[in-house]
PDB file of N, CA and C in Angstrom:
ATOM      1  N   UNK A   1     -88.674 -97.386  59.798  1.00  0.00           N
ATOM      2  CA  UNK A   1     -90.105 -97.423  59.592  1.00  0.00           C
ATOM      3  C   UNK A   1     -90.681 -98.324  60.681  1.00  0.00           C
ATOM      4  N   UNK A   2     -91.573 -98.176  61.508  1.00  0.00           N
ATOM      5  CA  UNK A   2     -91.974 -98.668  62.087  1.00  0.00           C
ATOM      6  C   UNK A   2     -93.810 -98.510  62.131  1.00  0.00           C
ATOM      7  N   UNK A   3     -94.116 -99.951  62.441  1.00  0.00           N
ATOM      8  CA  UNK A   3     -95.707-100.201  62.452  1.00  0.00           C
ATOM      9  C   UNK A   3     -96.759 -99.710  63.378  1.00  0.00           C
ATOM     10  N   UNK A   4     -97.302 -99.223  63.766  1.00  0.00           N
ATOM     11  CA  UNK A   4     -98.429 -98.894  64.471  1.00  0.00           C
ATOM     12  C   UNK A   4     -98.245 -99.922  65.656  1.00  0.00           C
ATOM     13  N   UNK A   5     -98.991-100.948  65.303  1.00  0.00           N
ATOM     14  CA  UNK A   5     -99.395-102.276  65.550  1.00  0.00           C
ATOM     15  C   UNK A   5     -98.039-103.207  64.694  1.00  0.00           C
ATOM     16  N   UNK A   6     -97.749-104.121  66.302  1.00  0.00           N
ATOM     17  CA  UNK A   6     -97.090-104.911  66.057  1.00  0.00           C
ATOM     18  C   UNK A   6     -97.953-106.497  67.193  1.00  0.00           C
ATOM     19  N   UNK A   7     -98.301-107.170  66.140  1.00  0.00           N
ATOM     20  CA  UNK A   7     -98.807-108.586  66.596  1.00  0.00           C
ATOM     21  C   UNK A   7     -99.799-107.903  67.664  1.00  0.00           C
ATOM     22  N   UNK A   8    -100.835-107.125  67.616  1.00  0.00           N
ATOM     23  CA  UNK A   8    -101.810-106.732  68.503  1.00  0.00           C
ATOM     24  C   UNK A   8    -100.993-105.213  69.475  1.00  0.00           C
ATOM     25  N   UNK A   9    -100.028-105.509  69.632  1.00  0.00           N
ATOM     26  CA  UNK A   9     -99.559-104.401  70.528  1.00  0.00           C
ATOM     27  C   UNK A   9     -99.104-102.856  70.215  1.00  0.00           C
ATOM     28  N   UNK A  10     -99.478-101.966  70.508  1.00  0.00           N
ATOM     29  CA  UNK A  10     -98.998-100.871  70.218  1.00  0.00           C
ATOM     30  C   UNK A  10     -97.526-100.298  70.359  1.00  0.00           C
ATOM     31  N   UNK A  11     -96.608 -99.619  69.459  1.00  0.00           N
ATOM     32  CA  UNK A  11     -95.234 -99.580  69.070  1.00  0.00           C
ATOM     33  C   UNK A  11     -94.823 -98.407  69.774  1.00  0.00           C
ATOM     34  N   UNK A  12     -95.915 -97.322  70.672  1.00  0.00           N
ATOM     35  CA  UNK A  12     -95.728 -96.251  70.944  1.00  0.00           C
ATOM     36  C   UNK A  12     -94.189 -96.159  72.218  1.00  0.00           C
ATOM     37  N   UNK A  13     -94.201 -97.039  72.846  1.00  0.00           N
ATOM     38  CA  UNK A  13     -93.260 -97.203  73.678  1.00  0.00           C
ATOM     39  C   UNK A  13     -92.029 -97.733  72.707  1.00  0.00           C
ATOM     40  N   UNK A  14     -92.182 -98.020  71.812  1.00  0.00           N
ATOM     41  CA  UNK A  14     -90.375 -97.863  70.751  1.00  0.00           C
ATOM     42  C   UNK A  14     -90.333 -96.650  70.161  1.00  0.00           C
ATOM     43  N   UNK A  15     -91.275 -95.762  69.419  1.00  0.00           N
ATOM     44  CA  UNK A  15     -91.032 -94.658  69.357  1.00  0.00           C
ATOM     45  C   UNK A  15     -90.760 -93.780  70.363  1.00  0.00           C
ATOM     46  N   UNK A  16     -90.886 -93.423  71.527  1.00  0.00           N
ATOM     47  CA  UNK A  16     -90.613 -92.869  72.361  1.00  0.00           C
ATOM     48  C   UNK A  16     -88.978 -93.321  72.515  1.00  0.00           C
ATOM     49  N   UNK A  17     -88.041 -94.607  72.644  1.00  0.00           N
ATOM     50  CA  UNK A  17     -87.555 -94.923  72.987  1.00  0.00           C
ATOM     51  C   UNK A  17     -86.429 -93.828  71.733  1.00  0.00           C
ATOM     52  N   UNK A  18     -86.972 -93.959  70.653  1.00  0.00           N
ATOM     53  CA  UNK A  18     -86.263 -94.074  69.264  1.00  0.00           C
ATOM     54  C   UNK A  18     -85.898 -92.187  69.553  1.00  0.00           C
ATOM     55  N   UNK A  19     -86.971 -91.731  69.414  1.00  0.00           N
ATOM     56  CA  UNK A  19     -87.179 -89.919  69.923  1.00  0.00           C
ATOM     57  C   UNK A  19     -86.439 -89.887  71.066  1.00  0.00           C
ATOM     58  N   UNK A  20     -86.532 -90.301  72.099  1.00  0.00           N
ATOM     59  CA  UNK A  20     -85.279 -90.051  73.063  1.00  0.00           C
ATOM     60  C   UNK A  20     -83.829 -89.925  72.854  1.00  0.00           C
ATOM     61  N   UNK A  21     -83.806 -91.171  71.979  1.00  0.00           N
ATOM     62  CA  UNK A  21     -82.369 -90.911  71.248  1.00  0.00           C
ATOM     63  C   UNK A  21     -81.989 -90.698  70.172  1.00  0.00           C
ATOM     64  N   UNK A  22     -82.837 -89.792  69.466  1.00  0.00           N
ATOM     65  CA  UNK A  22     -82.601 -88.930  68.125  1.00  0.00           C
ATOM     66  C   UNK A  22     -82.696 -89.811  67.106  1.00  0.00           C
ATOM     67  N   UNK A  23     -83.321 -90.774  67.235  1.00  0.00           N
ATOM     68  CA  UNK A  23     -82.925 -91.720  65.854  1.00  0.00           C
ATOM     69  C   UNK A  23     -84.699 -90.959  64.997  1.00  0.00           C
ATOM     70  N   UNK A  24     -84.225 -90.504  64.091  1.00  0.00           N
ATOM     71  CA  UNK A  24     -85.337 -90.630  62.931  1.00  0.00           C
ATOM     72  C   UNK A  24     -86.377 -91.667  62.583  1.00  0.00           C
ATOM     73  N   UNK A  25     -87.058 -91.456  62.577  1.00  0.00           N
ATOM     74  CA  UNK A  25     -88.252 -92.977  62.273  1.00  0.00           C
ATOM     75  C   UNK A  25     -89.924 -92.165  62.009  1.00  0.00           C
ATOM     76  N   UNK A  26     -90.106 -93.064  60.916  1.00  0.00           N
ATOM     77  CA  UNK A  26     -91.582 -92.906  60.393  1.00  0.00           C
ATOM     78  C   UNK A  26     -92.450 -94.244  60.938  1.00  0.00           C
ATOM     79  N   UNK A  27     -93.752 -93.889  61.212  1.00  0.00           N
ATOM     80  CA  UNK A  27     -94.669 -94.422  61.274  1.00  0.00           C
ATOM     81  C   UNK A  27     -95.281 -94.561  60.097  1.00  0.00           C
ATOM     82  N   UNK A  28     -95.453 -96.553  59.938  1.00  0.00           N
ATOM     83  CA  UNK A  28     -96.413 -96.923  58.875  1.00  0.00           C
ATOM     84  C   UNK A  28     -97.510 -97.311  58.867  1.00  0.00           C
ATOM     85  N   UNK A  29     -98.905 -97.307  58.809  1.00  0.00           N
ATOM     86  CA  UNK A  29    -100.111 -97.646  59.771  1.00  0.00           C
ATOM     87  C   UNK A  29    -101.271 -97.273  58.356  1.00  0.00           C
ATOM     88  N   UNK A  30    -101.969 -97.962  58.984  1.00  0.00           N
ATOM     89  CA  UNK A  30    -103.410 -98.016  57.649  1.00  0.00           C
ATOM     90  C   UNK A  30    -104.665 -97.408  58.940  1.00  0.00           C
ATOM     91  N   UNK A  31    -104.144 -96.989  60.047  1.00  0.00           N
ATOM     92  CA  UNK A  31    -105.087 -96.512  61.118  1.00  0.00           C
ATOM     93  C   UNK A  31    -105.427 -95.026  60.603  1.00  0.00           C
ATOM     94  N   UNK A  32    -104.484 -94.430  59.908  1.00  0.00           N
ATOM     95  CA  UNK A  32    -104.679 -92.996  59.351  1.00  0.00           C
ATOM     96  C   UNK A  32    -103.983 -91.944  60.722  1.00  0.00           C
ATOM     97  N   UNK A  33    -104.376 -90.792  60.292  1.00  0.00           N
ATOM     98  CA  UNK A  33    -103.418 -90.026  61.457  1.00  0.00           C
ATOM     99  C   UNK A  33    -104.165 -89.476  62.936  1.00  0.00           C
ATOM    100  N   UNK A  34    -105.557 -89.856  62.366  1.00  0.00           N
ATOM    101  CA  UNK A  34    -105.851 -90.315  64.058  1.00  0.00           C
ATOM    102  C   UNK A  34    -105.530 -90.972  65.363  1.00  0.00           C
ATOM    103  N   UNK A  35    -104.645 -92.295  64.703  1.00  0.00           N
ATOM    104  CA  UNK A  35    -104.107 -93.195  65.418  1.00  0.00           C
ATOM    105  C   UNK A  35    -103.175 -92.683  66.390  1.00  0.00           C
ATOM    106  N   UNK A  36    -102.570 -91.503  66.126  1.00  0.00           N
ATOM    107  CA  UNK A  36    -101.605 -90.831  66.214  1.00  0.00           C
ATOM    108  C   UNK A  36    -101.326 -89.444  67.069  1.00  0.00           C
ATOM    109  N   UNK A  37    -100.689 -88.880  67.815  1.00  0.00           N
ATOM    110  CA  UNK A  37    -100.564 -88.211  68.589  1.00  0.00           C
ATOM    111  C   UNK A  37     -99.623 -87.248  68.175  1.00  0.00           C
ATOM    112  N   UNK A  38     -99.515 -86.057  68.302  1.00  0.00           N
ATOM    113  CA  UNK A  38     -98.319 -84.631  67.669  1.00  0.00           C
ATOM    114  C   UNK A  38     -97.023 -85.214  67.876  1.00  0.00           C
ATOM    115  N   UNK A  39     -96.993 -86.300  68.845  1.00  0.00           N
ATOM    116  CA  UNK A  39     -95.873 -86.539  69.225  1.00  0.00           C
ATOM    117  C   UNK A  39     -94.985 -87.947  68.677  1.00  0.00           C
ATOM    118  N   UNK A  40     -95.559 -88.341  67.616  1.00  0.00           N
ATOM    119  CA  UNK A  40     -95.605 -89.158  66.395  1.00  0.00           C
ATOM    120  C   UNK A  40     -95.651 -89.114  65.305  1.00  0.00           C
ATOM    121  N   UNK A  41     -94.992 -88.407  64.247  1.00  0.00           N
ATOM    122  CA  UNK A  41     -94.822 -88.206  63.479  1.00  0.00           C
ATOM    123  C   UNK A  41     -93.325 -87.909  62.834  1.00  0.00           C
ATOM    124  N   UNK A  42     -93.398 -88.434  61.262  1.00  0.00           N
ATOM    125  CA  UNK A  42     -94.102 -88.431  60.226  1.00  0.00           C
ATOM    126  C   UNK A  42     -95.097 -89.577  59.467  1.00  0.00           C
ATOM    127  N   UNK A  43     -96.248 -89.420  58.955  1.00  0.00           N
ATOM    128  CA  UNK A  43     -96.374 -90.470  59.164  1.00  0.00           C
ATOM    129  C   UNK A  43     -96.748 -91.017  57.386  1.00  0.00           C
ATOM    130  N   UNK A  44     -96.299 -92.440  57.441  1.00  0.00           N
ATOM    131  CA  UNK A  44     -96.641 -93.109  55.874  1.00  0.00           C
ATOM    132  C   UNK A  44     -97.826 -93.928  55.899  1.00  0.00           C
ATOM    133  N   UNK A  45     -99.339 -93.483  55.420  1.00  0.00           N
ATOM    134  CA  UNK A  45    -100.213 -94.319  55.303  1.00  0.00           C
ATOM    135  C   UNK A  45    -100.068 -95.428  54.341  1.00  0.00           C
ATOM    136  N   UNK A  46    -100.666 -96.446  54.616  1.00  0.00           N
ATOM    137  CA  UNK A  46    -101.026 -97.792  53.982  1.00  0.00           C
ATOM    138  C   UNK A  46    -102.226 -97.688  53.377  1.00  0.00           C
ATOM    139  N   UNK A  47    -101.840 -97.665  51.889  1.00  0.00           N
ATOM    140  CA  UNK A  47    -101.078 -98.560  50.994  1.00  0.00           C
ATOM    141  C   UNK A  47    -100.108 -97.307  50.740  1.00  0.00           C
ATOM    142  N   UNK A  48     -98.756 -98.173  50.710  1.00  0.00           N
ATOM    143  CA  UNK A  48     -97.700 -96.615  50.305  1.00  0.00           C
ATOM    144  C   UNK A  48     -96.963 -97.293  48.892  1.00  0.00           C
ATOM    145  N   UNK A  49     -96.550 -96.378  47.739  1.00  0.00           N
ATOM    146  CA  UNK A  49     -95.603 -96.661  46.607  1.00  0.00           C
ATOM    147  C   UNK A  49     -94.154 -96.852  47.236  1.00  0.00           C
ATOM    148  N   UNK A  50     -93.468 -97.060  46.415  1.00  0.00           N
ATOM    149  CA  UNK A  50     -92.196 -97.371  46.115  1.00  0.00           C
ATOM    150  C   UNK A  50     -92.026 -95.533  46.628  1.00  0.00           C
ATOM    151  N   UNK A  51     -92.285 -94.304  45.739  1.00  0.00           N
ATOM    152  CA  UNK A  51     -92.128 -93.473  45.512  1.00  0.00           C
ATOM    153  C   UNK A  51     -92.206 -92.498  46.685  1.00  0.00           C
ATOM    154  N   UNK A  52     -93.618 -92.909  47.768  1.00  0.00           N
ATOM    155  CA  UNK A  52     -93.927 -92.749  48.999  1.00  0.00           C
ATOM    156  C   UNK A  52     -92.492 -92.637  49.882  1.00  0.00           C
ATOM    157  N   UNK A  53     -91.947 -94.251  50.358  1.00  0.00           N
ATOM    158  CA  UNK A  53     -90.872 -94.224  50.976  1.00  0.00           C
ATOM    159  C   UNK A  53     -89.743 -93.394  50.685  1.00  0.00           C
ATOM    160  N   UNK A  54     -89.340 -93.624  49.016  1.00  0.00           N
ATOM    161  CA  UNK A  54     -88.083 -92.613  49.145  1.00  0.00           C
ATOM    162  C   UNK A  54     -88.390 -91.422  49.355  1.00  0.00           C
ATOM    163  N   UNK A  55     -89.431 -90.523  49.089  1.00  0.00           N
ATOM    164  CA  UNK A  55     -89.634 -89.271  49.892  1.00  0.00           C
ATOM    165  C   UNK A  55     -89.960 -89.106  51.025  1.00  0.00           C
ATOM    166  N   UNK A  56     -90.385 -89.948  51.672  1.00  0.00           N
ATOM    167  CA  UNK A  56     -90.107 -90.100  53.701  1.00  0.00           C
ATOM    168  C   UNK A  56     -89.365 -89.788  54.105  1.00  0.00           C
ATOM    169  N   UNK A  57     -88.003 -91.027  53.142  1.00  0.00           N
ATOM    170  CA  UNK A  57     -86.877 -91.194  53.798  1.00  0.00           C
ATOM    171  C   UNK A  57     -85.644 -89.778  53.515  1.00  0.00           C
ATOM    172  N   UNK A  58     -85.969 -89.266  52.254  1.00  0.00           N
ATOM    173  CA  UNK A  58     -85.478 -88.047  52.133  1.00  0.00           C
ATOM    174  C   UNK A  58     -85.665 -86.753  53.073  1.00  0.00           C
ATOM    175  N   UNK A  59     -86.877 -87.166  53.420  1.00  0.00           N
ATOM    176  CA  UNK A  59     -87.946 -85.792  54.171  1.00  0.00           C
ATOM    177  C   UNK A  59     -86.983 -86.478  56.083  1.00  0.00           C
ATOM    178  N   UNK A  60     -86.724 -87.657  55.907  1.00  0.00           N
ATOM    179  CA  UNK A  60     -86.514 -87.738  57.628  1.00  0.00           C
ATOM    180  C   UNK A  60     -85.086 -87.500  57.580  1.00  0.00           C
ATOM    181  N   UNK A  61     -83.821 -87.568  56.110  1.00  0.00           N
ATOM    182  CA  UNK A  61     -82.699 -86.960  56.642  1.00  0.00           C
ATOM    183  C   UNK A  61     -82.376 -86.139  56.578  1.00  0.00           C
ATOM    184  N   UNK A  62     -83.536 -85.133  55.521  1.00  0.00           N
ATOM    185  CA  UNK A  62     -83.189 -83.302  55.917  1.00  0.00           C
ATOM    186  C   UNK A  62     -84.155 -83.196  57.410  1.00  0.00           C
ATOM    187  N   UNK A  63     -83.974 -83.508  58.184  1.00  0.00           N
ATOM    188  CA  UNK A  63     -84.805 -83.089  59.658  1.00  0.00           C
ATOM    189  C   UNK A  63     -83.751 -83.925  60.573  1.00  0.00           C
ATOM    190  N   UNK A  64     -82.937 -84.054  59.753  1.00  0.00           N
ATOM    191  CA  UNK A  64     -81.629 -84.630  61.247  1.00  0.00           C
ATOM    192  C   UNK A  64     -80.850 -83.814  61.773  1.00  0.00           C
ATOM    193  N   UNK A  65     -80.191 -83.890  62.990  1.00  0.00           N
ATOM    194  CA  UNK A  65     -81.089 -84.975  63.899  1.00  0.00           C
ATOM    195  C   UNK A  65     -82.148 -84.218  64.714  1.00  0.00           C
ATOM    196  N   UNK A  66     -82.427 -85.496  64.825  1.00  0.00           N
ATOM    197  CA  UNK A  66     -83.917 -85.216  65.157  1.00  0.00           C
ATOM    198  C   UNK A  66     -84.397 -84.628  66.618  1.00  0.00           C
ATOM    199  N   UNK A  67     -85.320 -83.771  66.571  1.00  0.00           N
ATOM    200  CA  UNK A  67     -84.857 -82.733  68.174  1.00  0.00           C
ATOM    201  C   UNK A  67     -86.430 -83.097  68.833  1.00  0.00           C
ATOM    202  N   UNK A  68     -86.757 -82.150  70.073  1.00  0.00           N
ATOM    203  CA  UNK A  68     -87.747 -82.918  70.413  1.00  0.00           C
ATOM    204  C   UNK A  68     -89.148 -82.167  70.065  1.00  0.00           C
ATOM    205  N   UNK A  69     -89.452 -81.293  68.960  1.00  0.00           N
ATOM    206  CA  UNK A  69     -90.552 -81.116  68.555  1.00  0.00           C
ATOM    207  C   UNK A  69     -91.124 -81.890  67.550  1.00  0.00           C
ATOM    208  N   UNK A  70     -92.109 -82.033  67.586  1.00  0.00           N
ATOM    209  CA  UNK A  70     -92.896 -82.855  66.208  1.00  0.00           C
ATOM    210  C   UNK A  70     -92.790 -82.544  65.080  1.00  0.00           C
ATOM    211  N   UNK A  71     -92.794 -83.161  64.092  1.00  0.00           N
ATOM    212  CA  UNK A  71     -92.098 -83.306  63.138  1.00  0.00           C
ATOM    213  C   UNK A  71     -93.615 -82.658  62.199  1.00  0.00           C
ATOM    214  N   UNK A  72     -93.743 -82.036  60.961  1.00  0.00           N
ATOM    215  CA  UNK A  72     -94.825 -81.332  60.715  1.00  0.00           C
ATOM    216  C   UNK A  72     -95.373 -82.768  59.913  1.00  0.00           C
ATOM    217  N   UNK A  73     -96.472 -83.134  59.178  1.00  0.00           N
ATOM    218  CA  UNK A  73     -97.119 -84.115  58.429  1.00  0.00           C
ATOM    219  C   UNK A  73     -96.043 -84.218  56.994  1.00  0.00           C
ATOM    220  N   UNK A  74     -95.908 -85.096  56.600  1.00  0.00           N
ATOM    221  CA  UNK A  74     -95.503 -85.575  55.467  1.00  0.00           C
ATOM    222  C   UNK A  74     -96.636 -85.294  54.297  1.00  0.00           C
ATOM    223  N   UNK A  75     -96.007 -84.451  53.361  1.00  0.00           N
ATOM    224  CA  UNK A  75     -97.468 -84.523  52.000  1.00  0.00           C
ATOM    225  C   UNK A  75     -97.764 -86.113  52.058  1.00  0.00           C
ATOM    226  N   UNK A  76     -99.660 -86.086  51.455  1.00  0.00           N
ATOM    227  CA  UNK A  76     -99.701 -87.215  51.393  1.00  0.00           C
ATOM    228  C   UNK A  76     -99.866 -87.766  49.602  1.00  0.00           C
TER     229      UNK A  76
END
């Protein structure tokens, strides 16, 4: 899971890093999915349940591994 925003800075250059090398990862952000580019996703808005994450995290290991198209929206 990773943040939008980390201490002012944008995380987009670790996701890229993460997608290069197949690692699975959700975006968590209260920016909504504007913030966001096709090429970023899935994403978990803020405020998320308990219930939220484990279906992320279910939804990101049936999509392994992870290839280089975008990943479709997560129900919200």
């Amino acid at each position: 899971m990773l943040d939008v925003n980390l201490n002012g800075d944008k995380s987009f250059p670790i996701a890229d890093a993460l997608v290069a090398q197949g690692v699975p990862f959700v975006f968590a952000t209260g920016y909504g999915i504007d913030a966001l580019t096709d090429n970023y996703r899935p994403l978990l808005a803020k405020p998320y349940s308990g219930k939220d994450v484990e279906d992320i995290r279910a939804d990101l290991l049936t999509h392994l591994p992870l290839g280089p198209e975008p990943w479709p929206l997560a129900p919200a």
